[in-house]
PDB file of N, CA and C in Angstrom:
ATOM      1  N   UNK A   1      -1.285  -1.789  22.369  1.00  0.00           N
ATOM      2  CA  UNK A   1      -1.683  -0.704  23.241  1.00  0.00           C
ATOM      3  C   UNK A   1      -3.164  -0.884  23.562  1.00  0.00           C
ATOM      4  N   UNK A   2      -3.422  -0.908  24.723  1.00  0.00           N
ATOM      5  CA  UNK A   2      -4.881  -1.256  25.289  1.00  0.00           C
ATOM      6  C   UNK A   2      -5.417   0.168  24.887  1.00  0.00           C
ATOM      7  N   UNK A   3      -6.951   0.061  25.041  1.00  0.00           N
ATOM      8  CA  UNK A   3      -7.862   1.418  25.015  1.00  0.00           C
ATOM      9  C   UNK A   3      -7.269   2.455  25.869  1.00  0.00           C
ATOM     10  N   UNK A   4      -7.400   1.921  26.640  1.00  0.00           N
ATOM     11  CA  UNK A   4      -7.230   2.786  28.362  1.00  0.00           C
ATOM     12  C   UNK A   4      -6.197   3.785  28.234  1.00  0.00           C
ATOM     13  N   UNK A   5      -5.011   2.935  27.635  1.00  0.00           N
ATOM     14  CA  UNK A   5      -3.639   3.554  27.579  1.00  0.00           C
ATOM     15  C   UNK A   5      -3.744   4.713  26.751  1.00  0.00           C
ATOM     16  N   UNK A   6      -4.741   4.413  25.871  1.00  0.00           N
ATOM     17  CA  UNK A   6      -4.625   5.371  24.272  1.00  0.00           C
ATOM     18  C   UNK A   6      -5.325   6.457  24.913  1.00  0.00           C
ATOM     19  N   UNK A   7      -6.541   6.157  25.275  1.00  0.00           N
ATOM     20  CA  UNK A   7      -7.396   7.117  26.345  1.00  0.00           C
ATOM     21  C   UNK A   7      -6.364   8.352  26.885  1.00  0.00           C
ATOM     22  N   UNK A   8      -5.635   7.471  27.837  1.00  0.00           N
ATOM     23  CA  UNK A   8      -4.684   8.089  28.547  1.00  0.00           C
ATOM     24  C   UNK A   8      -3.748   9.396  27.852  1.00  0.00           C
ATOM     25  N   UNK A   9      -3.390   8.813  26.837  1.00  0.00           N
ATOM     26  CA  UNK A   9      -2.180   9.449  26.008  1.00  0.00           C
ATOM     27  C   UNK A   9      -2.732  10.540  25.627  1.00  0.00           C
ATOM     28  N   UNK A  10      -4.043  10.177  24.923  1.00  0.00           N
ATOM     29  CA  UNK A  10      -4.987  11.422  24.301  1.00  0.00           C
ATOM     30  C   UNK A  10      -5.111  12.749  25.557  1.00  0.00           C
ATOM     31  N   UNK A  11      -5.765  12.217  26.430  1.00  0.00           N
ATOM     32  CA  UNK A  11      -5.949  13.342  27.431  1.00  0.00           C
ATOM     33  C   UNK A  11      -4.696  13.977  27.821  1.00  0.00           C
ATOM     34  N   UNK A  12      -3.645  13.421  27.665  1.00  0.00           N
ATOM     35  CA  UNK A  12      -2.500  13.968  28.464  1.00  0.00           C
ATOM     36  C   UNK A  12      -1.598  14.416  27.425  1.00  0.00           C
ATOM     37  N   UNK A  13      -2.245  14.462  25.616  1.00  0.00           N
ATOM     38  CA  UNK A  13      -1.917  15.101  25.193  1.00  0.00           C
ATOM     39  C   UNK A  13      -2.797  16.418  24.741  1.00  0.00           C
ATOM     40  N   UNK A  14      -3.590  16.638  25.230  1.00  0.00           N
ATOM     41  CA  UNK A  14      -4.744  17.974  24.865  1.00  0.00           C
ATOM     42  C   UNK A  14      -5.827  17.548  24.221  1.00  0.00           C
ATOM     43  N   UNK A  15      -6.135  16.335  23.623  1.00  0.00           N
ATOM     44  CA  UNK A  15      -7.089  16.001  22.931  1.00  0.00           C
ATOM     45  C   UNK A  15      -8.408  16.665  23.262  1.00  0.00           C
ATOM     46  N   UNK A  16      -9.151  17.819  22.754  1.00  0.00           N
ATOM     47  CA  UNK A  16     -10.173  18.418  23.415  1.00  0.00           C
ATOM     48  C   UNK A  16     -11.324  17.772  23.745  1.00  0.00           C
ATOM     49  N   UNK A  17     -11.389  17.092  22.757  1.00  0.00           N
ATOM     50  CA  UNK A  17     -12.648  16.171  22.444  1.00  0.00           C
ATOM     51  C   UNK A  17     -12.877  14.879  22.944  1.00  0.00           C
ATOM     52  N   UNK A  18     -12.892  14.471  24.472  1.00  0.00           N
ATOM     53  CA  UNK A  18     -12.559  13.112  24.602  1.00  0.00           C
ATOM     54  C   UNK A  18     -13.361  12.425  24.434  1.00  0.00           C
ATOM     55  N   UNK A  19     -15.152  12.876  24.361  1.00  0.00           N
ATOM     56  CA  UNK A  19     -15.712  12.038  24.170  1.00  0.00           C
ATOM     57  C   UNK A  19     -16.120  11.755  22.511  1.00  0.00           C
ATOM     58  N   UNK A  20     -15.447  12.741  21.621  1.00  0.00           N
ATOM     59  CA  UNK A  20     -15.783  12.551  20.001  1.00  0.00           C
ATOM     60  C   UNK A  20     -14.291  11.440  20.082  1.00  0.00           C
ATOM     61  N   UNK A  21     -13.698  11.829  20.763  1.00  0.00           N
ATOM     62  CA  UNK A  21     -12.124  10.605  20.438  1.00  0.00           C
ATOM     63  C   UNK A  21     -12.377   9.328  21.043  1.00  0.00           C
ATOM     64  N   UNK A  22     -13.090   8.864  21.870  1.00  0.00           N
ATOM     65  CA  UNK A  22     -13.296   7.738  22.467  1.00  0.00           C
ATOM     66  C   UNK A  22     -14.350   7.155  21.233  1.00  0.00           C
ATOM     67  N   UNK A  23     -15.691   7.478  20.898  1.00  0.00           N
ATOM     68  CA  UNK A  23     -16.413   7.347  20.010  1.00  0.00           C
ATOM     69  C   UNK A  23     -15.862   6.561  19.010  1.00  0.00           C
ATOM     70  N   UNK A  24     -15.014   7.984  18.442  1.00  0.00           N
ATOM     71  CA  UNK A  24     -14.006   7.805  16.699  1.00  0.00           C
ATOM     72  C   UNK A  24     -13.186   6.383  17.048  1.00  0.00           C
ATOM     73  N   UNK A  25     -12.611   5.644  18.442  1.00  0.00           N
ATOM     74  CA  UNK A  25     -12.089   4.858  18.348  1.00  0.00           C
ATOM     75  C   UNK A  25     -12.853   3.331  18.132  1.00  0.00           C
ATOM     76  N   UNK A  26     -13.745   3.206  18.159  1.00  0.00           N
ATOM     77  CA  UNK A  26     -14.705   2.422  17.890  1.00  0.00           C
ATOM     78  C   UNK A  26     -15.678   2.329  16.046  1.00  0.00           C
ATOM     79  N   UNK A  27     -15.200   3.462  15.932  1.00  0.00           N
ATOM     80  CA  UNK A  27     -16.276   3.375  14.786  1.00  0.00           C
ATOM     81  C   UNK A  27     -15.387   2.852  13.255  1.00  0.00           C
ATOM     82  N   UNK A  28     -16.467   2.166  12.443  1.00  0.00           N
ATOM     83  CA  UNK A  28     -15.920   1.121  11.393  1.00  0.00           C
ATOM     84  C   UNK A  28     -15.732   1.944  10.307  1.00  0.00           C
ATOM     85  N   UNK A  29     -16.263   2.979  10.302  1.00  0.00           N
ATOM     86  CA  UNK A  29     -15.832   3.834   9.244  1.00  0.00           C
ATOM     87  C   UNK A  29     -14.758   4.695   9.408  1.00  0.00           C
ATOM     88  N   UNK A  30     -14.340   4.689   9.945  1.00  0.00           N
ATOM     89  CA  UNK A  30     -12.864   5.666  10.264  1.00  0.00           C
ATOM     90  C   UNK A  30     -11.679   4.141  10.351  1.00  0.00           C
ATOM     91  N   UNK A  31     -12.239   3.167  10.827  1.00  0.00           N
ATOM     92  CA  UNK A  31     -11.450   2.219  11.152  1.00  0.00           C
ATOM     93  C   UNK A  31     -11.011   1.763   9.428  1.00  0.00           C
ATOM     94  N   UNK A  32     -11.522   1.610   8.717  1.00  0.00           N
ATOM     95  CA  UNK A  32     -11.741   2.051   7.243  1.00  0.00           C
ATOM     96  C   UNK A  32     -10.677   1.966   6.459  1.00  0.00           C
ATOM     97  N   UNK A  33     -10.889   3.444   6.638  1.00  0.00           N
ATOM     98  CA  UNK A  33     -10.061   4.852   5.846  1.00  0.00           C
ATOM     99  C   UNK A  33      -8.881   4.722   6.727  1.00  0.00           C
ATOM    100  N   UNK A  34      -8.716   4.410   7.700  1.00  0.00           N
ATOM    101  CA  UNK A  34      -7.342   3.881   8.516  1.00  0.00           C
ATOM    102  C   UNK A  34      -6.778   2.967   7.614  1.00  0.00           C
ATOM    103  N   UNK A  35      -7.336   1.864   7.727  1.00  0.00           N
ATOM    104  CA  UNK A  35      -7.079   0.522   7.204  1.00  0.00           C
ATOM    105  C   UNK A  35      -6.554   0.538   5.677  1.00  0.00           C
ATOM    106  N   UNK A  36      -7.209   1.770   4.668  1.00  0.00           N
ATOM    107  CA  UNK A  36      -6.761   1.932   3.614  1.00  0.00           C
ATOM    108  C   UNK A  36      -5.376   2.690   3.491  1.00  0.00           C
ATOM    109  N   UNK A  37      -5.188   3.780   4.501  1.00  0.00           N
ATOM    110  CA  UNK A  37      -4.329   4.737   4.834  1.00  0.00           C
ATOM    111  C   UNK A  37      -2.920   3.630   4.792  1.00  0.00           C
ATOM    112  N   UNK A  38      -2.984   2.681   5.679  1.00  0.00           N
ATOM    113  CA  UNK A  38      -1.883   1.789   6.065  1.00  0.00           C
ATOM    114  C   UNK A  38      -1.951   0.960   4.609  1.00  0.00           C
ATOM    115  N   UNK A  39      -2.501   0.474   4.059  1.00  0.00           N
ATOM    116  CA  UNK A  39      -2.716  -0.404   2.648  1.00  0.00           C
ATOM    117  C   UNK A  39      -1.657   0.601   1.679  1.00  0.00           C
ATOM    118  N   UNK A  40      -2.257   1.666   1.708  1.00  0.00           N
ATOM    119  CA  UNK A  40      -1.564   2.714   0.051  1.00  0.00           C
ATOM    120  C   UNK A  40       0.266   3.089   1.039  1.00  0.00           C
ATOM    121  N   UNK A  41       0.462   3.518   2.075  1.00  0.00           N
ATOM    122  CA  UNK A  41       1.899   3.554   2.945  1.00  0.00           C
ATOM    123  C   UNK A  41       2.325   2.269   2.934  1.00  0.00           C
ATOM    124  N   UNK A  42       2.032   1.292   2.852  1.00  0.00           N
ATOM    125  CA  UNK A  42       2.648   0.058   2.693  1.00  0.00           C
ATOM    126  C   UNK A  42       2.891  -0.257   1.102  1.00  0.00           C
ATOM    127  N   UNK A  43       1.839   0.243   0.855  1.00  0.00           N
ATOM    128  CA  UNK A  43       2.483  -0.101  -0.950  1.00  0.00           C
ATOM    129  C   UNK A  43       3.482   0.820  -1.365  1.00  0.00           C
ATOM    130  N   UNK A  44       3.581   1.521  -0.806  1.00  0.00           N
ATOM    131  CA  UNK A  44       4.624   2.694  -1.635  1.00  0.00           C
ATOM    132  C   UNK A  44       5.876   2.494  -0.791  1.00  0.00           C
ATOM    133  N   UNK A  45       5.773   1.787   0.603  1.00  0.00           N
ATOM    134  CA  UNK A  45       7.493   1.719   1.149  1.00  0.00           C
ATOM    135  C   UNK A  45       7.315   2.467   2.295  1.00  0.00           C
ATOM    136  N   UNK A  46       6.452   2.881   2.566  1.00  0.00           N
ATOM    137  CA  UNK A  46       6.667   4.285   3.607  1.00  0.00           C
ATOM    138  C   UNK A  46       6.539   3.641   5.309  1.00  0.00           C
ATOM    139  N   UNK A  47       7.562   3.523   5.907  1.00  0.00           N
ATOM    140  CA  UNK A  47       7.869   3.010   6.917  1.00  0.00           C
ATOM    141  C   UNK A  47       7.458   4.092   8.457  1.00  0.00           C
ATOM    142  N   UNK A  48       7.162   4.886   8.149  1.00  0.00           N
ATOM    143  CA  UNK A  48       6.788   5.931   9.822  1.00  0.00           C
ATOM    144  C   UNK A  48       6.131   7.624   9.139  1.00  0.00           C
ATOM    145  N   UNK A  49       6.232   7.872   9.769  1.00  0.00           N
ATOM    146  CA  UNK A  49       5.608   9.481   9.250  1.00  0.00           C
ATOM    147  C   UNK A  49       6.592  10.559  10.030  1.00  0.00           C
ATOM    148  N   UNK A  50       7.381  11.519   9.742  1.00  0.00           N
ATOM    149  CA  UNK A  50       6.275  12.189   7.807  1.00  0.00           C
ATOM    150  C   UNK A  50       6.585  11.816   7.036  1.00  0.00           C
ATOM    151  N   UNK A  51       6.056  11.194   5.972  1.00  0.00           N
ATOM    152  CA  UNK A  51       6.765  10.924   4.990  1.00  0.00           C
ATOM    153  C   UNK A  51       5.828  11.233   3.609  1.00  0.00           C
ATOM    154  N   UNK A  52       6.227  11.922   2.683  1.00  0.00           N
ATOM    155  CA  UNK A  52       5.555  12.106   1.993  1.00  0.00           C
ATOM    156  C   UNK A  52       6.400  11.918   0.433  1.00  0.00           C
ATOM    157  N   UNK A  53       5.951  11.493  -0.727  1.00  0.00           N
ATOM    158  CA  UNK A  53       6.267  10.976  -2.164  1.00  0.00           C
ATOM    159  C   UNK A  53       5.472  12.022  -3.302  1.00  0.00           C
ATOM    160  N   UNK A  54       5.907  12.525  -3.962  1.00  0.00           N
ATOM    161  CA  UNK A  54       5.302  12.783  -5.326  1.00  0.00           C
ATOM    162  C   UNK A  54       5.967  12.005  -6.360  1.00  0.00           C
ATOM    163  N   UNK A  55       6.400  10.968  -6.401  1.00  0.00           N
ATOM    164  CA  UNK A  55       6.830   9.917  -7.088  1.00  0.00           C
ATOM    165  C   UNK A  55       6.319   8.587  -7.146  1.00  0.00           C
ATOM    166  N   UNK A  56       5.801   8.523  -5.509  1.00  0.00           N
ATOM    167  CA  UNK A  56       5.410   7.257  -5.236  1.00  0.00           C
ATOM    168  C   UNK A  56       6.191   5.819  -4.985  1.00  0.00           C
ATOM    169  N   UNK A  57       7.382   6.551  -5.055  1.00  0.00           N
ATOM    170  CA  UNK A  57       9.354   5.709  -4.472  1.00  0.00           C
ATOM    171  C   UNK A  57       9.047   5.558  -3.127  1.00  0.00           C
ATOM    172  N   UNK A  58       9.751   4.698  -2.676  1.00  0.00           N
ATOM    173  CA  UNK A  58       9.780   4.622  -1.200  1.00  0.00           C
ATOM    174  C   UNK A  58      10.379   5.533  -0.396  1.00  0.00           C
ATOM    175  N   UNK A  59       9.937   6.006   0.676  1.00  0.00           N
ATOM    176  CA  UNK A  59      10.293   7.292   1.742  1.00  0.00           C
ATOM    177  C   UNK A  59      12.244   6.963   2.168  1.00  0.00           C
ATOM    178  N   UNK A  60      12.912   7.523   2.166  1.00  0.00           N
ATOM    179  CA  UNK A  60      14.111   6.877   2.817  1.00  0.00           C
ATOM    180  C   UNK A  60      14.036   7.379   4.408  1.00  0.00           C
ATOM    181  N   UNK A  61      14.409   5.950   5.237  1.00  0.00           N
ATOM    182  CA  UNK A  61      14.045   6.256   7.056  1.00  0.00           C
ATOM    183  C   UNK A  61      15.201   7.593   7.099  1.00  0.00           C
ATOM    184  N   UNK A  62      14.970   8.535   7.788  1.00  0.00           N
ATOM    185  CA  UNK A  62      15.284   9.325   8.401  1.00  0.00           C
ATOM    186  C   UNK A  62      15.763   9.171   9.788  1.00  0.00           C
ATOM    187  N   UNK A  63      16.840   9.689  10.388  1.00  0.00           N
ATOM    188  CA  UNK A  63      17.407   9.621  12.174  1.00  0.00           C
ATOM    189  C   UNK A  63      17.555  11.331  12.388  1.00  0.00           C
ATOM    190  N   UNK A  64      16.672  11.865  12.849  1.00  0.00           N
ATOM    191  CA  UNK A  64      16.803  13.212  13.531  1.00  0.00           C
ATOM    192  C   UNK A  64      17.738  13.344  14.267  1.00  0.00           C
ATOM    193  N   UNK A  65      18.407  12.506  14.667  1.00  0.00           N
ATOM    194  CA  UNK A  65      19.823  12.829  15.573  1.00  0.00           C
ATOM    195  C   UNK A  65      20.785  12.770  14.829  1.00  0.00           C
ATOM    196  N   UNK A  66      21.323  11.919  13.616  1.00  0.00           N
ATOM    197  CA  UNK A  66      22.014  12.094  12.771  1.00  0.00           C
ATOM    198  C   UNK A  66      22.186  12.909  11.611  1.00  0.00           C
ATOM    199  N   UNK A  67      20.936  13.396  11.095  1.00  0.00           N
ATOM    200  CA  UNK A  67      20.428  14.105  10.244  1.00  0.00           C
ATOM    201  C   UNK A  67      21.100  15.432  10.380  1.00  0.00           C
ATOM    202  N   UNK A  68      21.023  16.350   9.044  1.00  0.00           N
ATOM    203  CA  UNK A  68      22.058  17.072   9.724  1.00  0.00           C
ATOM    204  C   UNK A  68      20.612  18.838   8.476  1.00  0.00           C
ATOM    205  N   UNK A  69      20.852  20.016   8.856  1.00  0.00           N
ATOM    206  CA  UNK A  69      19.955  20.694   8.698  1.00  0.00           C
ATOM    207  C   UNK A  69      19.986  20.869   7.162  1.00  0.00           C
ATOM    208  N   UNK A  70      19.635  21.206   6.165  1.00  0.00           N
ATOM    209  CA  UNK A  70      19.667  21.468   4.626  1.00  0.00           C
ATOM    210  C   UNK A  70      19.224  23.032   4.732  1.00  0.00           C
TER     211      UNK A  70
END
């Protein structure tokens, strides 16, 4: 996904802040804490979001169309 596109998506999803979001997409410290974010979800299995563990087991994928309500 190019900048532009992401740009795009942001504004046309409400993003208020376009010029703190254009910024944040550039900067090495957020790029970071990203980078770690994807490191610890990859170690634990976790394939998309939401997914969340208090075990630290791998997430099982979910299909919202198949899924049925609990």
């Amino acid at each position: 996904m190019t900048k532009e596109i992401l740009l795009q998506f942001a504004k046309d999803s409400g993003v208020p802040d376009m010029t703190r979001f254009a910024s944040d997409l550039t900067n090495p410290g957020l790029l970071e804490r990203v980078n770690a974010d994807l490191k610890e979800a990859n170690s634990i299995g976790a394939t998309g979001t939401p997914c969340s563990s208090s075990t630290a087991r791998p997430c099982p994928e979910r299909n919202p169309s198949t899924s049925s309500a609990r």
